[in-house]
Every structure is written in C-alpha cells, then in structure tokens.
Protein backbone atom coordinates (compact mmCIF):
# COMPACT_ATOMS: atom_id res chain seq x y z
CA UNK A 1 33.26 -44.27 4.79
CA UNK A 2 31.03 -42.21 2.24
CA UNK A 3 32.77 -40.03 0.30
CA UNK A 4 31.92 -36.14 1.06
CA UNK A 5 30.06 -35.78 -2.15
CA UNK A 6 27.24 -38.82 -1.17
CA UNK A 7 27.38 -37.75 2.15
CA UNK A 8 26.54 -34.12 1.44
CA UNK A 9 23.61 -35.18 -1.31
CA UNK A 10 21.76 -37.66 1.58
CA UNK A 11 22.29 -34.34 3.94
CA UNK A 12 20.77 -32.48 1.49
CA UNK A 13 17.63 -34.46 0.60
CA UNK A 14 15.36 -33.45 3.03
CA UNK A 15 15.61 -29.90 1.91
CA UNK A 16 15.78 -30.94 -1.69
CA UNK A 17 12.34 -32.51 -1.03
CA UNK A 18 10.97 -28.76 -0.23
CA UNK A 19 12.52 -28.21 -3.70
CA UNK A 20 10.51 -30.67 -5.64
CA UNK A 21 7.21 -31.30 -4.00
CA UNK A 22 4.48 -29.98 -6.23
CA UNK A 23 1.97 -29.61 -3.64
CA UNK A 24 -1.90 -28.24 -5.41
CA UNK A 25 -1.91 -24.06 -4.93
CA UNK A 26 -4.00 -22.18 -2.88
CA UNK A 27 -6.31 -19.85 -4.12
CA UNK A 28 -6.01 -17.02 -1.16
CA UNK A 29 -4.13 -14.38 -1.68
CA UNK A 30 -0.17 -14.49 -0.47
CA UNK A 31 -0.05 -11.32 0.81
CA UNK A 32 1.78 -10.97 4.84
CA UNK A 33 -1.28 -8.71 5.74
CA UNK A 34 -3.45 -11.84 4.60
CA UNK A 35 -1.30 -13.95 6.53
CA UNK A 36 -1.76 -11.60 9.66
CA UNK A 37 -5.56 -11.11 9.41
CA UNK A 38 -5.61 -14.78 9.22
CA UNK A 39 -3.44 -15.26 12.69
CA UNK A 40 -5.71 -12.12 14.32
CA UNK A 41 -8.74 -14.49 13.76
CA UNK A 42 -7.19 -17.38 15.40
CA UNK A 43 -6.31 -15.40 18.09
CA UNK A 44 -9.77 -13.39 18.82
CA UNK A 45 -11.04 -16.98 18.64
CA UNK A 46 -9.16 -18.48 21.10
CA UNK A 47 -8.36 -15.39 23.64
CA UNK A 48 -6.52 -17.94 25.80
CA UNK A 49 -4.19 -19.08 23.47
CA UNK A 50 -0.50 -17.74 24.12
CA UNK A 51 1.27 -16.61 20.97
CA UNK A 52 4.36 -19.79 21.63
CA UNK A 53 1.44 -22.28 21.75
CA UNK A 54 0.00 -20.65 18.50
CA UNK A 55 3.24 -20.92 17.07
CA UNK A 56 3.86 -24.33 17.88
CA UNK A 57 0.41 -25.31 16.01
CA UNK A 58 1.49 -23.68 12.81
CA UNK A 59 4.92 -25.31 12.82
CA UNK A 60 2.67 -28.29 13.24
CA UNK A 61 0.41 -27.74 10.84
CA UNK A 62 3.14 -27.25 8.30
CA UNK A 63 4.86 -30.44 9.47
CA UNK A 64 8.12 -28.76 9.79
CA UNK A 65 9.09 -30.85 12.81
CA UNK A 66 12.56 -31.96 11.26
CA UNK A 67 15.31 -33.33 13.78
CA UNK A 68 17.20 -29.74 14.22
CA UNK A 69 13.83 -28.23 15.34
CA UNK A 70 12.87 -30.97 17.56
CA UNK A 71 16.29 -30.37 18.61
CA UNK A 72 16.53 -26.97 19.73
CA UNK A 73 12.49 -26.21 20.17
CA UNK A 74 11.12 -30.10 21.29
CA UNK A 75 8.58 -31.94 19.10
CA UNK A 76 5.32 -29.26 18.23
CA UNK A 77 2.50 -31.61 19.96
CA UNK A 78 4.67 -31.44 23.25
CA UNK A 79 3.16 -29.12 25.11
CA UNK A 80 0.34 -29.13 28.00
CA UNK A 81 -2.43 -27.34 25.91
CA UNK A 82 -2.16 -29.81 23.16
CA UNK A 83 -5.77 -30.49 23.09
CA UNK A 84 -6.54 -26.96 22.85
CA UNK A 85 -4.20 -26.72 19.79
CA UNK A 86 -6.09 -29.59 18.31
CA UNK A 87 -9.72 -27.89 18.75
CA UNK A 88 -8.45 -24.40 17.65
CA UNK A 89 -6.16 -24.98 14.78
CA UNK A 90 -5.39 -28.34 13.58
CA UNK A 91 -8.75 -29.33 13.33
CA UNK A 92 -10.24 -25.80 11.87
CA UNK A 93 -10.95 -25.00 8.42
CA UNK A 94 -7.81 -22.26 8.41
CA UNK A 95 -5.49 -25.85 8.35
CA UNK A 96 -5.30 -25.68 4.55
CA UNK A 97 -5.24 -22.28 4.75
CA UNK A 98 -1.77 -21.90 7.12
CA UNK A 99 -0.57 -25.31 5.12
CA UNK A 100 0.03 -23.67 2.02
CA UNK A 101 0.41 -20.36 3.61
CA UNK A 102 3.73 -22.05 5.68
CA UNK A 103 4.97 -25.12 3.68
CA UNK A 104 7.55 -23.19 1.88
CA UNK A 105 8.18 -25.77 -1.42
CA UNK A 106 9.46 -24.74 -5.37
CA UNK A 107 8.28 -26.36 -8.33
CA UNK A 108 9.62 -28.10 -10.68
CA UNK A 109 8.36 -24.67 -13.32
CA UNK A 110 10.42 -22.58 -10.75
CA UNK A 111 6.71 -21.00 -8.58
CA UNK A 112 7.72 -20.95 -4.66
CA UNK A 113 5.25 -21.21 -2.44
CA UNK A 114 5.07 -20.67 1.78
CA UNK A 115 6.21 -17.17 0.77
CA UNK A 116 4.37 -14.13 1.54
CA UNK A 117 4.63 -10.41 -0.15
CA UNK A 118 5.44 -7.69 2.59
CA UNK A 119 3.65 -4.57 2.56
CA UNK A 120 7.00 -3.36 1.83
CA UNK A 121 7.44 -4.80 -1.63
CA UNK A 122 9.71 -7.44 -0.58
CA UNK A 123 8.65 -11.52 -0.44
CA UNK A 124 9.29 -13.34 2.52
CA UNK A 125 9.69 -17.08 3.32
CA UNK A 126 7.34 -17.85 6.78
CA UNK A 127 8.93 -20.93 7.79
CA UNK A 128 12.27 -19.28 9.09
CA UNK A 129 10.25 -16.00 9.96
CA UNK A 130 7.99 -18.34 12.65
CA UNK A 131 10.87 -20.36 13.60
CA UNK A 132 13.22 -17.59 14.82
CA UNK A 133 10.11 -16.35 16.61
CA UNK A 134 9.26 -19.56 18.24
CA UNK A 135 12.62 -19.86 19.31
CA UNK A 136 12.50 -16.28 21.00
CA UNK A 137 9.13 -16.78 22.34
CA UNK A 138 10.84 -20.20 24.19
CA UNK A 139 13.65 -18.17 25.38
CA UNK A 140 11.82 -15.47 26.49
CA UNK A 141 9.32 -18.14 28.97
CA UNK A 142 12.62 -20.28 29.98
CA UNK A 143 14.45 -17.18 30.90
CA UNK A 144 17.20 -18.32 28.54
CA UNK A 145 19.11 -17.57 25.53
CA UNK A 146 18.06 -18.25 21.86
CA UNK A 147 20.44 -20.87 21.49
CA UNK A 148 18.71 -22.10 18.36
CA UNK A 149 18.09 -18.85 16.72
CA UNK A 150 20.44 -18.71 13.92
CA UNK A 151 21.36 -22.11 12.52
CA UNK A 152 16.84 -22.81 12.55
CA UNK A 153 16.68 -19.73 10.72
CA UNK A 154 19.74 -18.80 8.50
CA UNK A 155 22.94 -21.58 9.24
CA UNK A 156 21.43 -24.64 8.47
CA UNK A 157 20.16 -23.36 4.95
CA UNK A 158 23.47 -21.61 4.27
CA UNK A 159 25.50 -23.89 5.35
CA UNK A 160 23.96 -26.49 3.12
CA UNK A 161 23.40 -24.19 0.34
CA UNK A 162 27.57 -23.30 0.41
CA UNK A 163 28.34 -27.33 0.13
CA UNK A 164 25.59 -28.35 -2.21
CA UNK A 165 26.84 -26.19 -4.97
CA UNK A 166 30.42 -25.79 -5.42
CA UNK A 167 30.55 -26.40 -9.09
CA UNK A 168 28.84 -23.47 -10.12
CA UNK A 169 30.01 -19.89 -9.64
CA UNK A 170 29.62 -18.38 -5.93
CA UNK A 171 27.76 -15.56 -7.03
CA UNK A 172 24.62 -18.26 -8.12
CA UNK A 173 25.32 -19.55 -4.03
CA UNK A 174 22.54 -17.90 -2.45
CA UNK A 175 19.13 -16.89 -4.42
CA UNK A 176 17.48 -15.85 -7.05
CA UNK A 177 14.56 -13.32 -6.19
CA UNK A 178 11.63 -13.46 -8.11
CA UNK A 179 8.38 -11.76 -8.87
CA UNK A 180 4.79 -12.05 -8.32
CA UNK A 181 1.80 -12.44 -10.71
CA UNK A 182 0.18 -9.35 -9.14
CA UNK A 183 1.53 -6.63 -6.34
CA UNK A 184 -2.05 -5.90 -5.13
CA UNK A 185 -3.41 -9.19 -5.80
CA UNK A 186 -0.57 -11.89 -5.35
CA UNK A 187 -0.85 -15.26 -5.70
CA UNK A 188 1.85 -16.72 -7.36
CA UNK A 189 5.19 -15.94 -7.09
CA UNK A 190 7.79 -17.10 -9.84
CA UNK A 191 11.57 -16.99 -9.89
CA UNK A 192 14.52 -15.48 -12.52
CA UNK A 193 16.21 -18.44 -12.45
CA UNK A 194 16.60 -22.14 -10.57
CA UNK A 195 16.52 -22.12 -7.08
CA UNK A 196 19.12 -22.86 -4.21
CA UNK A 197 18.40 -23.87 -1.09
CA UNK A 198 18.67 -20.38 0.24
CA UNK A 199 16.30 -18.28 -2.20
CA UNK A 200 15.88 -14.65 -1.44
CA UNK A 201 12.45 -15.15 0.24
CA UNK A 202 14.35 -17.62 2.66
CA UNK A 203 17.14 -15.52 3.68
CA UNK A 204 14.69 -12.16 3.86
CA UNK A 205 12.30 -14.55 6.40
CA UNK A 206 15.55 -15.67 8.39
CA UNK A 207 16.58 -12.46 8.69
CA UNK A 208 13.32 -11.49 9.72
CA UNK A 209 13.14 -14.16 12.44
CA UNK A 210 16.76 -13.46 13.68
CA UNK A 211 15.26 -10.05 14.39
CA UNK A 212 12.12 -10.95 15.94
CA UNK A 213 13.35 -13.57 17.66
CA UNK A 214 16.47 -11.61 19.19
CA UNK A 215 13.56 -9.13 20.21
CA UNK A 216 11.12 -11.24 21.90
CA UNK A 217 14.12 -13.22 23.69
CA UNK A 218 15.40 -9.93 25.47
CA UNK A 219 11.83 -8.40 26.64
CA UNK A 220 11.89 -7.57 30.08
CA UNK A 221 11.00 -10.85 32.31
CA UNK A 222 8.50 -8.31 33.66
CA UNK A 223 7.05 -7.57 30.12
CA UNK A 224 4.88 -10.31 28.57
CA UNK A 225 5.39 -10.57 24.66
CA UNK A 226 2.86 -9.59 22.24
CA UNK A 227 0.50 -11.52 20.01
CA UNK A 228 1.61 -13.50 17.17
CA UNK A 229 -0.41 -11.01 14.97
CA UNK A 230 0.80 -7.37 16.49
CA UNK A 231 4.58 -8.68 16.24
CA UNK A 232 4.13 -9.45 12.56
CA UNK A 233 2.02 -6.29 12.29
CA UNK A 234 4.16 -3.92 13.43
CA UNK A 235 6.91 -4.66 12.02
CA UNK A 236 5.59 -5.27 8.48
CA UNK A 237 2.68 -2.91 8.56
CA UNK A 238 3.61 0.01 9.69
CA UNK A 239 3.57 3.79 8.14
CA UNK A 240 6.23 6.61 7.68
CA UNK A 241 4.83 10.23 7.91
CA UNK A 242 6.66 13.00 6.31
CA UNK A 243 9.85 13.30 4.45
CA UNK A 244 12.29 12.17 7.31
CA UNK A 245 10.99 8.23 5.76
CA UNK A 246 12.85 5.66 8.02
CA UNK A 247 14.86 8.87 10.04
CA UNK A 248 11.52 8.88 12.16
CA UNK A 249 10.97 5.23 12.89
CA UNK A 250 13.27 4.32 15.75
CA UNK A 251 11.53 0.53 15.82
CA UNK A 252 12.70 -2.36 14.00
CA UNK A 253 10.77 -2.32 10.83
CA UNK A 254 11.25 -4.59 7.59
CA UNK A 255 13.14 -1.99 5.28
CA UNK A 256 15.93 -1.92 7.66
CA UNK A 257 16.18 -5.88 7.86
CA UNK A 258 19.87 -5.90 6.39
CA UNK A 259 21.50 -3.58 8.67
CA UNK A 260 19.83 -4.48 11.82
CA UNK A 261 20.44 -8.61 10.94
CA UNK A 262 24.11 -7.41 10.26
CA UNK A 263 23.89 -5.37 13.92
CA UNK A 264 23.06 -8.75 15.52
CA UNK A 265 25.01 -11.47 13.46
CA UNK A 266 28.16 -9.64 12.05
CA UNK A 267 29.37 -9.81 16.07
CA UNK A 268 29.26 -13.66 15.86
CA UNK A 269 32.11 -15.22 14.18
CA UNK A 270 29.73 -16.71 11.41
CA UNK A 271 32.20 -19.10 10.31
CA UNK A 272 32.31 -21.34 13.03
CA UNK A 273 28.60 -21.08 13.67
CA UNK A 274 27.98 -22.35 10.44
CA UNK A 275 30.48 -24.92 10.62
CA UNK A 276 28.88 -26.06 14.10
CA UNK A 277 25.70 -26.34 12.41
CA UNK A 278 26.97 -28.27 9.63
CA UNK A 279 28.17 -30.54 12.43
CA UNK A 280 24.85 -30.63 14.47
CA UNK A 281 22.66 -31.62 11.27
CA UNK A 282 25.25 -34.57 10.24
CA UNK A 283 24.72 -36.03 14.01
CA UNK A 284 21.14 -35.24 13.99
CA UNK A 285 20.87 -36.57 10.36
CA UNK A 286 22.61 -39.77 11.49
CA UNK A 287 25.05 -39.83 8.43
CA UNK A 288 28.78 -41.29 8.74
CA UNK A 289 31.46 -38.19 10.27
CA UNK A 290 32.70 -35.82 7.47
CA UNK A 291 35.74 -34.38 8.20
CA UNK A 292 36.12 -30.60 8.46
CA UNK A 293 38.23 -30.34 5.67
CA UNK A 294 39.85 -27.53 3.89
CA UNK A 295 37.17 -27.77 1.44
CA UNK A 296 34.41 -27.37 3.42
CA UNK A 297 36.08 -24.47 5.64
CA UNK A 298 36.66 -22.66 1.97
CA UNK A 299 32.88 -23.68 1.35
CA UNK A 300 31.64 -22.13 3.84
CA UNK A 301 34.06 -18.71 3.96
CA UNK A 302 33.41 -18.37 0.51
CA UNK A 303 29.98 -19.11 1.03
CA UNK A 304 29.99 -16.19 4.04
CA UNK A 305 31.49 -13.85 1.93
CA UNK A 306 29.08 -13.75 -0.57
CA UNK A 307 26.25 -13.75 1.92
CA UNK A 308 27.94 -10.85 3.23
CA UNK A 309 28.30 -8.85 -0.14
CA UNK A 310 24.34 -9.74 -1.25
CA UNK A 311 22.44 -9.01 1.37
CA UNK A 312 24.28 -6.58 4.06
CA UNK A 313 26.89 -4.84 1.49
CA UNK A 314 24.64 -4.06 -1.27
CA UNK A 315 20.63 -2.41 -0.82
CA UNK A 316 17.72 -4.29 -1.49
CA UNK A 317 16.92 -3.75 -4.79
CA UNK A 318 12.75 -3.74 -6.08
CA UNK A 319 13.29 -5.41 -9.55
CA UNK A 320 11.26 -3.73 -12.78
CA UNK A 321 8.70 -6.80 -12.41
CA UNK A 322 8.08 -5.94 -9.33
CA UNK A 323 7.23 -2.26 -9.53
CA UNK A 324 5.24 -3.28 -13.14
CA UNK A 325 7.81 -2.06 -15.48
CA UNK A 326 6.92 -1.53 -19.27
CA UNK A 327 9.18 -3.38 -21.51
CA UNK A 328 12.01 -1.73 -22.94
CA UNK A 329 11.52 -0.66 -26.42
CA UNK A 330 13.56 -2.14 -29.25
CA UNK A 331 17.16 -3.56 -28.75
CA UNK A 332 18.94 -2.92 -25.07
CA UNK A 333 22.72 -1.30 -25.48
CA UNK A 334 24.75 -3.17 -23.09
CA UNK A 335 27.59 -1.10 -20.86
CA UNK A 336 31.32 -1.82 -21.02
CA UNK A 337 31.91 -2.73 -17.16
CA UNK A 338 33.66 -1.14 -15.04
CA UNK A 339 32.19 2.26 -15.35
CA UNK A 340 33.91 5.21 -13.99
CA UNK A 341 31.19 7.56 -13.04
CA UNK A 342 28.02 7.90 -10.82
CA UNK A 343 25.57 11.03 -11.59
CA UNK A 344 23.85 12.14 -8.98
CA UNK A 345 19.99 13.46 -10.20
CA UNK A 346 17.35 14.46 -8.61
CA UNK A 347 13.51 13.70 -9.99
CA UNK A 348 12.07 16.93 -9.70
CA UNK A 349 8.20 15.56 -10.86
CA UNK A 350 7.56 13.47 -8.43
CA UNK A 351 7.78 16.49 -6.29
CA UNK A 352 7.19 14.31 -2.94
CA UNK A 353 9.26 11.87 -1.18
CA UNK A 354 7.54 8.43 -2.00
CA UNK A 355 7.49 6.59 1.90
CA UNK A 356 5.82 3.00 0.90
CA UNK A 357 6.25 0.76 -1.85
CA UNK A 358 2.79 0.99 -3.69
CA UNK A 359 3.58 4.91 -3.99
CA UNK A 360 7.41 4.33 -4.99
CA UNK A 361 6.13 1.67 -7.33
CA UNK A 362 3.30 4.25 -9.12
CA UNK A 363 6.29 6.87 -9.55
CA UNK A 364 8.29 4.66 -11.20
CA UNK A 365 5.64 3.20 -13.67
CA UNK A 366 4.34 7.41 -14.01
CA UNK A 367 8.21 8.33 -14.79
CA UNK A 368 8.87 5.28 -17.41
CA UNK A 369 5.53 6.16 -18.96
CA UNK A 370 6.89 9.98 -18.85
CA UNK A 371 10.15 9.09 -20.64
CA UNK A 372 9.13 6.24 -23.11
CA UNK A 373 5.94 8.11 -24.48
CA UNK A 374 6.55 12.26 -23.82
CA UNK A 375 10.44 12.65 -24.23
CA UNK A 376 10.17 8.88 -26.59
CA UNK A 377 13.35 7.35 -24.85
CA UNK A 378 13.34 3.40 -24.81
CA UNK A 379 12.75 2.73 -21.16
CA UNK A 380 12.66 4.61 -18.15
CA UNK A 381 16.16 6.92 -18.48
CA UNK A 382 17.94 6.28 -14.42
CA UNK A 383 19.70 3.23 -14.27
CA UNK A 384 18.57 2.92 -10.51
CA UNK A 385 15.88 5.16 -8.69
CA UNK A 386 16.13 5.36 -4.19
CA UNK A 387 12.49 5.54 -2.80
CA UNK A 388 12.50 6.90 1.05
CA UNK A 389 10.56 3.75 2.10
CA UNK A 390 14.01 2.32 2.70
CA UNK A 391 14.33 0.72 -0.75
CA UNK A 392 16.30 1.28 -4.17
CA UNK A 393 14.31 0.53 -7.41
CA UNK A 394 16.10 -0.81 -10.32
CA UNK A 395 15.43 1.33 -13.82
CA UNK A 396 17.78 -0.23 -16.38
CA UNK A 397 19.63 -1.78 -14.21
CA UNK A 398 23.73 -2.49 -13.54
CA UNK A 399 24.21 -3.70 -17.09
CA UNK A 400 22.51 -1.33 -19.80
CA UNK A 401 22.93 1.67 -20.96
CA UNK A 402 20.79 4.39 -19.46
CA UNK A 403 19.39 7.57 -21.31
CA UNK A 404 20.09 10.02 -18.00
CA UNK A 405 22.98 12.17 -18.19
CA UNK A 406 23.11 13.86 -22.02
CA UNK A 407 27.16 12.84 -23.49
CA UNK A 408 27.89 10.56 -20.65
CA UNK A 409 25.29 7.83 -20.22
CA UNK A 410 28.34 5.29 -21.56
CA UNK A 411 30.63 6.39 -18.62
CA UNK A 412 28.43 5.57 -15.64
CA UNK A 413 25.41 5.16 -13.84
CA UNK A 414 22.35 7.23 -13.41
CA UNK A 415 20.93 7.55 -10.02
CA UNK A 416 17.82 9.23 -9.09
CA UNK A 417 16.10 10.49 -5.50
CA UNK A 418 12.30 10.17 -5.75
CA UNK A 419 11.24 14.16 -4.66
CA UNK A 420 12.27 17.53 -5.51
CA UNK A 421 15.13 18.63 -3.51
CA UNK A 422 15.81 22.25 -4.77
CA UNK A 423 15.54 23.43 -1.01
CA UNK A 424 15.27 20.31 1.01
CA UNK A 425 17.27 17.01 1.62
CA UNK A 426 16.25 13.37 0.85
CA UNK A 427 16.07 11.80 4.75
CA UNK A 428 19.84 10.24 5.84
CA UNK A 429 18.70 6.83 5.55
CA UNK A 430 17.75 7.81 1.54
CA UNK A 431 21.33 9.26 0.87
CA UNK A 432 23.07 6.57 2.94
CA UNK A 433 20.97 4.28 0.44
CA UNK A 434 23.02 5.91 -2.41
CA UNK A 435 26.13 6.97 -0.77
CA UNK A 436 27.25 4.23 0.65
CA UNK A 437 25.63 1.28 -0.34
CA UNK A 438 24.99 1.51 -3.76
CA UNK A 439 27.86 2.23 -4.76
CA UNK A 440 29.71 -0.19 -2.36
CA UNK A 441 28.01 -2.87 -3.83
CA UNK A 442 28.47 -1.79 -7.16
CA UNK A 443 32.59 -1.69 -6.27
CA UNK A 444 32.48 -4.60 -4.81
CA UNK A 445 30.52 -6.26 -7.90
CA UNK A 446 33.41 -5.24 -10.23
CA UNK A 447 30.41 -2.65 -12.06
CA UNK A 448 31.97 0.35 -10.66
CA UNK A 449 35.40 0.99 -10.96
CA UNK A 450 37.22 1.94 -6.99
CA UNK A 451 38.40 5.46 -7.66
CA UNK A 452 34.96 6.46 -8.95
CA UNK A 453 34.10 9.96 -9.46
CA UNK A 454 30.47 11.50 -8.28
CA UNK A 455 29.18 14.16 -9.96
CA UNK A 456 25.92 15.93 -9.89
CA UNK A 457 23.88 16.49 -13.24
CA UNK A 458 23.98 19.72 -13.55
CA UNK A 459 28.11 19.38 -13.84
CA UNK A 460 27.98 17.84 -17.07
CA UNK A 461 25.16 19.24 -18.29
CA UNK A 462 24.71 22.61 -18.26
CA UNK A 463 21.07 23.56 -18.85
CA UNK A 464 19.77 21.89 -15.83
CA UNK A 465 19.97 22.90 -11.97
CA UNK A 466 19.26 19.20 -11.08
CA UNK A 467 19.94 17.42 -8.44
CA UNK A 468 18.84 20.40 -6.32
CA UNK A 469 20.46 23.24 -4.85
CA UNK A 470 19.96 21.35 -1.48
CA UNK A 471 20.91 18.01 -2.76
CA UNK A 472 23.96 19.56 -5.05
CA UNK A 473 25.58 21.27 -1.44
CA UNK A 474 25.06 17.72 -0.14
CA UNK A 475 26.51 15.72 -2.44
CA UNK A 476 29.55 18.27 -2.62
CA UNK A 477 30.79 17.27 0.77
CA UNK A 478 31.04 13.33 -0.24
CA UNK A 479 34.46 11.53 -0.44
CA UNK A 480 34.24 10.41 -4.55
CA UNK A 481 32.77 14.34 -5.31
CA UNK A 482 34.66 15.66 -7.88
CA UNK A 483 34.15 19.40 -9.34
C-alpha cells in the first residue's frame, strides 16, 4: 500500500495542474460586471436557453468536468439541448472569452487567472461560484437537495489544501489574497505570496456559490429561478442608499458573504463533511484506501479551525494595493505585539458615510494624501479604516506603528469610521464591523491582548471631541469601554 504522503501528492495533482498551467492571458477586462454583460449577451441571444443549460456550457467550455463533478452534477454534454449548447456557446466567438474568464489556473510568477474583481472590491474565483450554482439550479428542477453543494465548492479544495501542506505553519493553510494591476481597469491579478490550493479568490467564489446555490435550491417549486446574469447581478451589483449601508439591504449581497456562508455551513458538522469528501475524491480518484488516521482527522480540524478564524471570525479586509495606497515614507516602526489598547476615532472629513468600494477607496487615497503631504506624517495615520459598504480597509496595518492617537500610538491600534458622527451613528453592520469582529480577530490573532481596553480619542487626548458625540455615547455602552 502507498504510503499517505504519495497517496496524498497523486490526489493532489489534478489540482496542482490548475497551479502550474501557464495558459496565454486574455486581453478583456476581469471585471464580474464584464463577466455578467458577457452572460446577458448569451442569454438575449438565445432567449430559449435556461440558465442550468447555460451553466452546463460554461463548465464545459472551461473543461472542468473532473470525476467529483461528473459525480454529483453528470457529465456537461449530457443533456437534451446539447446541440443547442453547441450552436450558442461552444462554437461562438465568446468560447475564448468564458475560457479564460472560467479556467481558474496560477502561474508559475504567482498571476491567477479565472478570477474576477467584484464591484465590491473583493476578487472572486468563478469556477466554484458557477458550480455551487449549477448544483442549486439541478436541485431546484429535480425537486431535491444540493447534495453536492459544499464539497464542489469549498470541501474538496479544503480538504486537500489541509493535507497537502502540513509542514508549513497553519496560518499559510488557506490563501494568500492578492491585488490587481488596475481597480477600474483590471486585468491581471497578482498574489503576496505562493499559492495554496484554496487562495482567497477560491474560498470568496465557494462561498459565493454555497450562497447562491443554497438560494436557488430552496425557491418555491412554483417560482422559476432567474437568469444566469440577474443572479450574478444582483447580488454583486447592487447599490446602498443612505447612511443605514448594509442595515437597508435585507437580500443576500456580496459584503455579507462571511456571515451568511457561516449562517448556512457553521450548522453542518464541517469535520466530517470534509472528511467524507476526502473519502469520495480517493474512490473517485481511484487511488489505494488511506486510512482515516489521527493525522488526517488533526489535518483537517486544524485545517477547520483556521478556516474558521480567516474568513468568518475576522472582517474582510481591502489591502493598501487594493484601495491604491501611496507608499509609506522612509523606514516603517514595527509594534511590540500584543497591544493593549483600541482607540476608537471618528474621520470627521470625509463627512459622508462611504457605501461602495470605489468611494471608500477615493477616501482613503484623499485621507493618506491629507496626512502624508498637509499634516507630513509617513503614511496614512489609522492603522485600519471601516467603510459602510460592509468592508474594513487596512491603513498601516496589524503590525506597524500608526501616527493616530498623540502619546499612545505604541499601545494600540487606531481605528477609524469613514463619516462624521458628531450627531449621528455609523449603520449597526459598520460598528459590528469594529466591535466585534475586528477586534475578535485581532484576539484571536495573538495582536490584541484579551482584556483589551477601548477608548475613544478624545479620552487620551484632550483637544479633540472625536469620535463624535454620537459615536462617543455609543462606544460608552461596549463591554472593553473603559473611562
């Protein structure tokens, strides 16, 4: 019998082979609204076409018909309007076009491709995303469950990703994030460091399709499912009015991907799902039995666990690249972690709320410009800034010192609201942002020490009324407020 470590490479090498290919680049623009417009035109062109047969052509076209999707969804030119599929997409000049759009591969220089940027600032793998809604779409016409949902869109790359990797430390697991050449004009898309199996863009688009899919699966029999295009569409391009941000949006929308993924899988007992998966894709794979060992089990629960802590505990965080960060001027002073203290400011100019990430992204370029060049400070002065489109935005980050709270910037963190709350409140999603899971994360990541103390700017600092009279009454009322 192999032993576990030349079973688990031969298991791995059909995903390593997504991790190598070097495939030529498309010249469109990666953008999910490109992606959409794209599907719309399909669609318009071929009004007959149901959205699980359009579907089924792109997982064709991407030739992503691997042994656990034949499994759960049957092979992608099985189907009665097969000829159809042929004339209207596999044949059409948009193949190349949803190829490298779908084909989700990383070079060898560390670009990943079949990734998409969100309206939302975030970048999201389609090949999970269109899975999990295939496999809803399916359930929804048998009348059945999604059986398939979550090992075709999050346990099968997990799970491998836990075993592949247990020499290095568990925080390098799952990831890395990355960012793009341009934010209005993206085409390529580069990572911080080498890749797993489960990048960032893979997990956002299989949380993504756990959503979608979980949706489209529990429509009303009565109630026929959308197109392809208006799914995608309203969940990724949608628009917050006023200052309530994501208070007023009762619909499942991208920002809110982590909390509404943990809604539907923290219920499961992940553990044995992955481990069932792990199972399914050795018998599929046709490799010798591997015994479930303790080794595996700790694998995968360690695995879980950091899953957990990255992308339910802790917020997503927009990195500087992203939002087109200046460089930091001269030498970065590193903080001594753990820090005791969290100040609590408000930004006062911006006056408004930012509700979408290109006007969250132009605050935080107009502040950093503000504080390098007006008040000559090295960088942008908050260690992390929360937007009320639902995302935090990272100034100097967890591990340098900030310039935000005048005497104390060694003790703790500096954490801004975008807006000007002297009278009114950031939204509750905002100050849940900050409250509770910033600052869980940043307990959990050993930055923050557990008996923290909040305190608002003006408490330490005594020639400012910041965070707000409104924001200052709030923040009195928290657990860690000290006076």
């Amino acid at each position: 019998m192999p032993s576990f470590s030349t079973s688990l490479l031969f298991l791995a090498s059909s995903c390593c082979f997504l991790l190598t290919s070097s495939r030529p680049a498309g010249v469109h623009l990666r953008s999910m609204d490109n992606f959409i417009h794209a599907v719309k035109q399909v669609e318009e062109s071929n009004p007959g076409l149901s959205p699980l047969a359009l579907v089924r052509a792109l997982r064709r076209t991407a030739g992503h018909d691997d042994a656990m999707t034949i499994h759960f969804l049957g092979a992608s030119n099985n189907i009665s309007d097969a000829a159809e599929l042929e004339n209207s997409i596999l044949n059409a000049s948009s193949f190349s076009f949803f190829d490298k759009a779908i084909h989700h591969i990383v070079t060898n220089n560390g670009e990943e491709r079949g990734v998409a940027l969100a309206p939302d600032g975030t970048t999201v793998a389609l090949a999970p995303l269109l899975l999990g809604i295939e496999s809803g779409l399916k359930a929804k016409m048998e009348g059945t469950s999604a059986v398939g949902l979550f090992p075709l869109t999050l346990g099968r790359t997990l799970g491998l990703s836990f075993l592949s990797l247990q020499d290095i430390p568990v925080s390098h697991w799952l990831g890395p994030d990355g960012c793009w050449d341009s934010a209005q004009h993206p085409k390529v898309f580069k990572l911080h460091w080498p890749p797993t199996l489960a990048t960032d863009a893979v997990i956002n688009g299989g949380m993504d399709g756990v959503i979608l899919g979980t949706d489209i699966s529990k429509l009303p029999r009565t109630q026929d499912p959308l197109q392809l295009s208006e799914t995608l569409k309203g969940y990724y391009s949608f628009t917050l009015h006023e200052g309530r941000g994501l208070d007023n949006i009762s619909k499942h929308v991208s920002p809110r991907r982590r909390e509404i993924s943990r809604s539907i899988l923290e219920p499961l007992d992940l553990n044995s799902r992955v481990m069932e998966t792990l199972l399914l894709v050795w018998k599929l794979e046709k490799t010798d039995w591997i015994a479930l060992d303790t080794g595996v089990k700790k694998a995968v629960k360690d695995g879980l666990e950091a899953f957990v802590h990255k992308y339910w505990d802790c917020p997503q965080i927009i990195p500087r690249c992203q939002w087109g960060a200046r460089a930091h001027k001269g030498t970065p002073i590193r903080l001594s972690l753990p820090v005791q203290f969290v100040y609590v400011h408000h930004t006062y100019e911006p006056s408004r709320p930012c509700l979408s990430f290109p006007t969250c992204a132009h605050d935080m370029r107009a502040m950093q410009r503000f504080h390098q060049e007006v008040r000559n400070w090295s960088d942008i002065g908050y260690s992390f800034v929360v937007g009320s489109d639902g995302y935090v935005y990272e100034g100097r980050g967890w591990n340098l010192l900030g310039t935000h709270t005048r005497g104390h910037n060694n003790l703790g963190y500096g954490v801004s609201i975008i807006g000007n709350y002297t009278s009114t409140l950031p939204s509750r999603h905002t100050l849940d942002l900050l409250r509770h899971r910033l600052v869980r994360c940043a307990v959990d990541g050993g930055r923050l020490v557990a008996n923290y103390t909040i305190h608002g700017h003006r408490q330490v600092v005594n020639y400012t009324s910041c965070p707000g009279e409104a924001f200052f009454s709030e923040i009195r009322s928290w657990e860690h407020f000290r006076d």
